[in-house]
PDB file of N, CA and C in Angstrom:
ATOM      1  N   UNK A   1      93.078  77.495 105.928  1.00  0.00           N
ATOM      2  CA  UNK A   1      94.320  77.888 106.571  1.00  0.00           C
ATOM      3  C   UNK A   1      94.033  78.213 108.028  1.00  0.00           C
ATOM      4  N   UNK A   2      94.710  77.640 109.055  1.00  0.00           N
ATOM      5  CA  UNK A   2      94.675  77.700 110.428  1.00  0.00           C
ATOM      6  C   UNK A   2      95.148  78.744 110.871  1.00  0.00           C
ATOM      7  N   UNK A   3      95.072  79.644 111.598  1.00  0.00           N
ATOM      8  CA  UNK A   3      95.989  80.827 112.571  1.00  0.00           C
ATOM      9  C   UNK A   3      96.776  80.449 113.379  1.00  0.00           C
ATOM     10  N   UNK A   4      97.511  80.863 113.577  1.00  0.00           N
ATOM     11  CA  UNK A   4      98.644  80.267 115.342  1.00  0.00           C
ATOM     12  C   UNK A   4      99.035  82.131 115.509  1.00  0.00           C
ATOM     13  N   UNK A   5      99.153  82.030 116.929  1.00  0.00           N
ATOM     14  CA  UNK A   5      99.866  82.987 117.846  1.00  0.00           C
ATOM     15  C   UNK A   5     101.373  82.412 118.215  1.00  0.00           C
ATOM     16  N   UNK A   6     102.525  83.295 117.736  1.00  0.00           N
ATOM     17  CA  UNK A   6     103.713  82.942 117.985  1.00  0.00           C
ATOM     18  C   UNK A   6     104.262  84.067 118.063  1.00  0.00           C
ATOM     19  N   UNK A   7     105.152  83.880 119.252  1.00  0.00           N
ATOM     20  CA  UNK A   7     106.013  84.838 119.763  1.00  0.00           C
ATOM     21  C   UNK A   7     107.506  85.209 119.337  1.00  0.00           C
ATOM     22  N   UNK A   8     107.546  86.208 119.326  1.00  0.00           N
ATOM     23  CA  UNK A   8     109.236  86.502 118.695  1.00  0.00           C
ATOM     24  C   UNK A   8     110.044  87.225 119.422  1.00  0.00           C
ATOM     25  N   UNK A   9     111.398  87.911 118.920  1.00  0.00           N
ATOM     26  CA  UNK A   9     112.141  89.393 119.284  1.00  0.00           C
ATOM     27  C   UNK A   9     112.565  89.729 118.033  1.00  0.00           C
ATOM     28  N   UNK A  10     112.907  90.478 118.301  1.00  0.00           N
ATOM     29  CA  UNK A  10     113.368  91.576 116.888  1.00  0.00           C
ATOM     30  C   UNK A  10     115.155  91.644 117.225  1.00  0.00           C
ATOM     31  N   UNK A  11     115.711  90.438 116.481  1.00  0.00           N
ATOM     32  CA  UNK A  11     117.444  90.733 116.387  1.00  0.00           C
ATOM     33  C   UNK A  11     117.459  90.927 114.761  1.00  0.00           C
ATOM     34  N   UNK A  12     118.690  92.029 115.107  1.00  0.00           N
ATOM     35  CA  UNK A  12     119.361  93.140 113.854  1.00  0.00           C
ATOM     36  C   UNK A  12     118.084  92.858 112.659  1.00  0.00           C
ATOM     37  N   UNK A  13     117.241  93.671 113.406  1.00  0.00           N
ATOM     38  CA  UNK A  13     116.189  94.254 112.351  1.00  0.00           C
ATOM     39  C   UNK A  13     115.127  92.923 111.632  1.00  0.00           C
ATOM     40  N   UNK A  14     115.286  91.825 112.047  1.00  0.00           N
ATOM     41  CA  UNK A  14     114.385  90.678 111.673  1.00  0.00           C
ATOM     42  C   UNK A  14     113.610  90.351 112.440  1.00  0.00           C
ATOM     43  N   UNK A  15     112.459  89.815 113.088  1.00  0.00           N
ATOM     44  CA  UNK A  15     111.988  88.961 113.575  1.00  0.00           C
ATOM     45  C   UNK A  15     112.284  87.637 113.378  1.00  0.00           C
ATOM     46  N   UNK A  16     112.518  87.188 115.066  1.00  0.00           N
ATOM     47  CA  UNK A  16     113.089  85.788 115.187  1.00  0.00           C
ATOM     48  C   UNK A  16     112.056  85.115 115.892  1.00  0.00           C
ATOM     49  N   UNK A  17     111.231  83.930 115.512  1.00  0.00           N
ATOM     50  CA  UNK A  17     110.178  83.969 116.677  1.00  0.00           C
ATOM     51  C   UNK A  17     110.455  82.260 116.660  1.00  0.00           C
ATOM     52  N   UNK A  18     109.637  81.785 118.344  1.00  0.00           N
ATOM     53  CA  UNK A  18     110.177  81.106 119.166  1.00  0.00           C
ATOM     54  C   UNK A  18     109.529  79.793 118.597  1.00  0.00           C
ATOM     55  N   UNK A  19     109.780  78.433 118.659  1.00  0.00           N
ATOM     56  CA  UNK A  19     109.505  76.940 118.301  1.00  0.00           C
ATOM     57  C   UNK A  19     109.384  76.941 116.808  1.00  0.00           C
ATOM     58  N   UNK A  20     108.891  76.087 115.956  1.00  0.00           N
ATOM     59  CA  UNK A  20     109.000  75.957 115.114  1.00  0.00           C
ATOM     60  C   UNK A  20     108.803  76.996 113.911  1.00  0.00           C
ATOM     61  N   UNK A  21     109.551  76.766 112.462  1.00  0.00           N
ATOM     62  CA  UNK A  21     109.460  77.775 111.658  1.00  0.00           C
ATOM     63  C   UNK A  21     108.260  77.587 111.198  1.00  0.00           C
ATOM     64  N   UNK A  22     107.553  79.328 110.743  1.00  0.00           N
ATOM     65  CA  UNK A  22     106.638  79.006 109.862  1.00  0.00           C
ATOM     66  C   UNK A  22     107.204  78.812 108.233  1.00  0.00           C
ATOM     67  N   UNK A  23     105.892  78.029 107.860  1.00  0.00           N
ATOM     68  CA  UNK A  23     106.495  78.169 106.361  1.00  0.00           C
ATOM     69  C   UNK A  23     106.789  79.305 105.499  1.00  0.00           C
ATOM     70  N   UNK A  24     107.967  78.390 104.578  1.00  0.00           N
ATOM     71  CA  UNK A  24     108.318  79.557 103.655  1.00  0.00           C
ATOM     72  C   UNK A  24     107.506  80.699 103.172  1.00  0.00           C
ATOM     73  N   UNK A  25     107.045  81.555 102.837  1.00  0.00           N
ATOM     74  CA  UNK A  25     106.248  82.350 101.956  1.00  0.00           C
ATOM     75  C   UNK A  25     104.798  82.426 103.355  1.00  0.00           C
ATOM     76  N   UNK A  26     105.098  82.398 104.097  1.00  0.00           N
ATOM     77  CA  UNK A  26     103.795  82.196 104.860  1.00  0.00           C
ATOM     78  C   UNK A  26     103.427  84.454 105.212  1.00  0.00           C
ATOM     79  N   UNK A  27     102.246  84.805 105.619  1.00  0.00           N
ATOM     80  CA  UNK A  27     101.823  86.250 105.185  1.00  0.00           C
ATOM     81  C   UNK A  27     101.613  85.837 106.740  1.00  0.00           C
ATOM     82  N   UNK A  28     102.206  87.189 107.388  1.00  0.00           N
ATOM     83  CA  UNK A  28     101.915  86.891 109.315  1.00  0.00           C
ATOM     84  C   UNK A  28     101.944  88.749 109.685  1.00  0.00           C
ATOM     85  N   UNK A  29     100.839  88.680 110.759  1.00  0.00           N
ATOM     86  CA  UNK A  29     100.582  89.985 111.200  1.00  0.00           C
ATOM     87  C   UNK A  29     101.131  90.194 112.316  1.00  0.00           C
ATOM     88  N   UNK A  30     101.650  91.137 112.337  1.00  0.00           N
ATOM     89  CA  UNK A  30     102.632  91.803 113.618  1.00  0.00           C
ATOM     90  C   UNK A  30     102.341  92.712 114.480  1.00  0.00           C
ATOM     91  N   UNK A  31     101.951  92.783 115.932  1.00  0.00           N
ATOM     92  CA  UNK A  31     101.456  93.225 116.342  1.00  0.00           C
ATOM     93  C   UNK A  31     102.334  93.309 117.698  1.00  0.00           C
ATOM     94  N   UNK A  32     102.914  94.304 117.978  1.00  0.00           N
ATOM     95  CA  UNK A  32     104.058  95.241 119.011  1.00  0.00           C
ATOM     96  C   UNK A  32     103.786  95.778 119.874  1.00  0.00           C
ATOM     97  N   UNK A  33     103.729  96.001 121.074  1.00  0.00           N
ATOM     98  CA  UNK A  33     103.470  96.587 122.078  1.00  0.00           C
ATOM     99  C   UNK A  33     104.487  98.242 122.349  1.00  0.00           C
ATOM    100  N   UNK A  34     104.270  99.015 122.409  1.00  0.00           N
ATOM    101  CA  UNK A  34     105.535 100.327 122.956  1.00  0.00           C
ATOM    102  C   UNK A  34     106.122  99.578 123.725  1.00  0.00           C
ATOM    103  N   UNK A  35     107.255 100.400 123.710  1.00  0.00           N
ATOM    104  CA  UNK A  35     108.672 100.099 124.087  1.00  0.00           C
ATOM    105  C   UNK A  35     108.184  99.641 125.859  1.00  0.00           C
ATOM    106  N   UNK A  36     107.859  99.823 126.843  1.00  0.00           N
ATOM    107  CA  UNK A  36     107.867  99.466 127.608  1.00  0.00           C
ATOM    108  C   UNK A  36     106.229  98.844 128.582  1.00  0.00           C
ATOM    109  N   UNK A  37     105.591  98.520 127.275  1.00  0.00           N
ATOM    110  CA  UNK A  37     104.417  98.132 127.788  1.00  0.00           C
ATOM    111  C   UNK A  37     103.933  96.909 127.129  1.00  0.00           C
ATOM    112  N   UNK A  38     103.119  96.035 128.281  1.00  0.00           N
ATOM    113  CA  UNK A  38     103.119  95.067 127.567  1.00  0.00           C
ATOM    114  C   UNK A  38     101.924  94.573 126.823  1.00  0.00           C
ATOM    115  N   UNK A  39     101.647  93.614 125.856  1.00  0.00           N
ATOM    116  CA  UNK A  39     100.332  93.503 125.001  1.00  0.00           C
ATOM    117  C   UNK A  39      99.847  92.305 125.760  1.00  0.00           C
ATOM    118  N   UNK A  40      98.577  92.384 126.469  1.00  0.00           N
ATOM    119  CA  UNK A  40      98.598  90.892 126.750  1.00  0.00           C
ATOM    120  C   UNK A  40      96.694  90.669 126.570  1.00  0.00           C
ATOM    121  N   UNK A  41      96.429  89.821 126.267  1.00  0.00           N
ATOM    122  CA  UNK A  41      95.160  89.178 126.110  1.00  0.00           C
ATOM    123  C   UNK A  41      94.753  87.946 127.086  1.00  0.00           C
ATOM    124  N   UNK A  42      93.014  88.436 127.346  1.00  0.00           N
ATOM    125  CA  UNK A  42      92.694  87.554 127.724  1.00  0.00           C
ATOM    126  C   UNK A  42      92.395  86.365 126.866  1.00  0.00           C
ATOM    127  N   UNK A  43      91.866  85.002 127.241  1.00  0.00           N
ATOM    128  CA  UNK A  43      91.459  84.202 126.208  1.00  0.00           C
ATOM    129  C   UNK A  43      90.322  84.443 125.611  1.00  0.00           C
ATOM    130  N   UNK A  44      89.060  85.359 126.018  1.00  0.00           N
ATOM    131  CA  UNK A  44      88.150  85.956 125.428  1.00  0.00           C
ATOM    132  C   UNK A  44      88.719  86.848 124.350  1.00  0.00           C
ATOM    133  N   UNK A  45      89.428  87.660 124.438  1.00  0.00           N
ATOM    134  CA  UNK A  45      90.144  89.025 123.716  1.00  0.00           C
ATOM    135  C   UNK A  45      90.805  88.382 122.616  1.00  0.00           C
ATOM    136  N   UNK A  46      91.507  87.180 123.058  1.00  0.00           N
ATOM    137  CA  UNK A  46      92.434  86.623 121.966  1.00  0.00           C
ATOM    138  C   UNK A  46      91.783  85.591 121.332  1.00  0.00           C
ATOM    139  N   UNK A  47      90.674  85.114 121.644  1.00  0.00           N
ATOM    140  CA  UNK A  47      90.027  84.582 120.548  1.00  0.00           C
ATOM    141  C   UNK A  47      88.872  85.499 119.072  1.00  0.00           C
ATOM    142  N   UNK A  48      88.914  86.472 120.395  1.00  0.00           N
ATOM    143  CA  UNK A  48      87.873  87.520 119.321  1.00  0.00           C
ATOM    144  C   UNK A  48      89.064  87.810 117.994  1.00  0.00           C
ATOM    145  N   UNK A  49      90.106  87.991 118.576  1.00  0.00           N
ATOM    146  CA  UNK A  49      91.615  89.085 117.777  1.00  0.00           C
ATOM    147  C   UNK A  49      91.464  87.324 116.759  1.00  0.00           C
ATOM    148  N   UNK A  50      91.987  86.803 117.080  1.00  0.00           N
ATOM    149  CA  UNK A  50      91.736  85.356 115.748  1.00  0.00           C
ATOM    150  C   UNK A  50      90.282  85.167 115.130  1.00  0.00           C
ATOM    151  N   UNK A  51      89.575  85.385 115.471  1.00  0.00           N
ATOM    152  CA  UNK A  51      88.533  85.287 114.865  1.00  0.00           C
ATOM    153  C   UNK A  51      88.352  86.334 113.826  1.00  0.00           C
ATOM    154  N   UNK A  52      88.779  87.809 114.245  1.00  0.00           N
ATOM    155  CA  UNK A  52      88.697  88.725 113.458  1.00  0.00           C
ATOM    156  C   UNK A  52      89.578  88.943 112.279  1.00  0.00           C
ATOM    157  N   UNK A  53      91.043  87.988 112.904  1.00  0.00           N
ATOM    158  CA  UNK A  53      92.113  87.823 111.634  1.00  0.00           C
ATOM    159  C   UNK A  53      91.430  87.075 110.677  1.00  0.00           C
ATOM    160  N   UNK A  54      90.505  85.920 111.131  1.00  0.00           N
ATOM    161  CA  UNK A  54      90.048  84.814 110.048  1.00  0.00           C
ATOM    162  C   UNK A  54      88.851  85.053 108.929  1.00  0.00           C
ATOM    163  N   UNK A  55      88.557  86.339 109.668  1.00  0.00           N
ATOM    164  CA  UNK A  55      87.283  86.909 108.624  1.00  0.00           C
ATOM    165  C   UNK A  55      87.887  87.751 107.615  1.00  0.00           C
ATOM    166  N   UNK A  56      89.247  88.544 108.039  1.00  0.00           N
ATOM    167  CA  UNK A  56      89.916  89.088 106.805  1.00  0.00           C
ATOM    168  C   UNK A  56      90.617  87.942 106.045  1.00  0.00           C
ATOM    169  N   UNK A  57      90.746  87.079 106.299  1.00  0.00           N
ATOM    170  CA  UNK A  57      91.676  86.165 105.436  1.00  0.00           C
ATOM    171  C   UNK A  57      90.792  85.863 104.568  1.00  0.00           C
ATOM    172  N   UNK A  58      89.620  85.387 104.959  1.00  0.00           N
ATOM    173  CA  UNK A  58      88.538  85.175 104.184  1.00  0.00           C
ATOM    174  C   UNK A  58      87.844  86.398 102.877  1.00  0.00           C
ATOM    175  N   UNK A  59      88.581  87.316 103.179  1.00  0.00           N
ATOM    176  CA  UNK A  59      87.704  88.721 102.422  1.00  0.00           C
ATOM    177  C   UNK A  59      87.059  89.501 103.193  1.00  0.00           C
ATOM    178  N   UNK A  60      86.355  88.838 104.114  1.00  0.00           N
ATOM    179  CA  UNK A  60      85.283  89.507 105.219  1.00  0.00           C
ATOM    180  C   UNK A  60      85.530  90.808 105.852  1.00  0.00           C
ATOM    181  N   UNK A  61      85.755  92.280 104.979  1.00  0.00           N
ATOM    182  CA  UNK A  61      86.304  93.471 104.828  1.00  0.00           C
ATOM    183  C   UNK A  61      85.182  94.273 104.908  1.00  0.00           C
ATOM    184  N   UNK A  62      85.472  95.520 105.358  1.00  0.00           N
ATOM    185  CA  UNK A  62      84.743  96.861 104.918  1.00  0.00           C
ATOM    186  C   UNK A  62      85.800  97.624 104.961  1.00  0.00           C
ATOM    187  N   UNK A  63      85.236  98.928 103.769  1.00  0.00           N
ATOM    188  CA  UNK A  63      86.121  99.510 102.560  1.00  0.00           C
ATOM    189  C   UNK A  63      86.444 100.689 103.909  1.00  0.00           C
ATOM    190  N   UNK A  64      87.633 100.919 103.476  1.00  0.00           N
ATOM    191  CA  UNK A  64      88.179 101.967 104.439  1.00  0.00           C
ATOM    192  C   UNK A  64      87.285 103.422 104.426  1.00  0.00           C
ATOM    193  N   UNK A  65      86.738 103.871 104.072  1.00  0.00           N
ATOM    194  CA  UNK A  65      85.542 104.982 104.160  1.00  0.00           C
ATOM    195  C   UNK A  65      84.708 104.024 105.144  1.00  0.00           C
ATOM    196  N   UNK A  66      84.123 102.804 105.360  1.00  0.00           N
ATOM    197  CA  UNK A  66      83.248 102.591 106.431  1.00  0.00           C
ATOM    198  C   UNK A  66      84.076 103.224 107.307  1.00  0.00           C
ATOM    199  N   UNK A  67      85.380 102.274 107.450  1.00  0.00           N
ATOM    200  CA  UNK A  67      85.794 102.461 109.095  1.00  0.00           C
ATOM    201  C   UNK A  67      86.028 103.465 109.690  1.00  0.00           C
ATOM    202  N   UNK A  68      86.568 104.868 108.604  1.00  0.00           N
ATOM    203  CA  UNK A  68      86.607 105.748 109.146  1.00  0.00           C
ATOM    204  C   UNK A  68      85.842 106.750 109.358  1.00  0.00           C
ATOM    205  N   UNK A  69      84.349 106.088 108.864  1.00  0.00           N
ATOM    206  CA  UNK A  69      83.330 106.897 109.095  1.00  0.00           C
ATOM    207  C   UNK A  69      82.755 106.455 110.327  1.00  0.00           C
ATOM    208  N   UNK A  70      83.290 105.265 110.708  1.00  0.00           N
ATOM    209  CA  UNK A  70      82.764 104.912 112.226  1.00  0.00           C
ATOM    210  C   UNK A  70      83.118 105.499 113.073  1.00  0.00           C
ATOM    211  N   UNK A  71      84.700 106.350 112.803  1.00  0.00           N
ATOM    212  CA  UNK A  71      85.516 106.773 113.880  1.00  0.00           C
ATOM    213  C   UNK A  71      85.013 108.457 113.794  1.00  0.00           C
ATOM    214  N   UNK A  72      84.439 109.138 113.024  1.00  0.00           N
ATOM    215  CA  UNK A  72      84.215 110.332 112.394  1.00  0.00           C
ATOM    216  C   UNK A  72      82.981 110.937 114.276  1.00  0.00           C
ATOM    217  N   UNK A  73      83.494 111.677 114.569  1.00  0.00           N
ATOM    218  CA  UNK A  73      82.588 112.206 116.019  1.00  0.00           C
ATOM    219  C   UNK A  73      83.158 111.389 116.960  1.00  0.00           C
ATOM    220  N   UNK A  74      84.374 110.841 117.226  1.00  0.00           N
ATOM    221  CA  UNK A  74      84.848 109.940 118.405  1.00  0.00           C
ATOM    222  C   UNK A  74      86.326 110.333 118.623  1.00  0.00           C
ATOM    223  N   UNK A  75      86.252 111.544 119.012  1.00  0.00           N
ATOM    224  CA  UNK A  75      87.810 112.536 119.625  1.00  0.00           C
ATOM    225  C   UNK A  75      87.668 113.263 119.786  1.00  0.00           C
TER     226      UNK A  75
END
């Protein structure tokens, strides 16, 4: 299964996003910027961010006790 980056807006509570539909039943991650700021990637950044989607699609996980033991002394 391939990744694509596609852009949307949010009318009356749906996401509407721009060129062609994805397929029916298709599982897509959403990722929002605050209300007045914007999300933007470089092509380094946004290939790492797909690469990293493609290792979870795959399984390629650690159990939520890793991650938040990574974060545990960092605040």
């Amino acid at each position: 299964m391939g990744m694509k980056v596609i852009t949307g807006k949010v009318v009356a509570g749906r996401i509407v996003i721009e060129g062609e539909p994805l397929e029916e039943g298709s599982t897509v991650t959403v990722l929002a910027p605050e209300r007045d700021e914007a999300f933007v990637l470089d092509s380094q950044a946004e290939t790492s961010l797909l690469a990293a989607m493609a290792e979870a699609d795959r399984g390629e996980v650690i159990a939520d006790e890793q991650l938040w033991g990574k974060f545990q002394g960092h605040g």
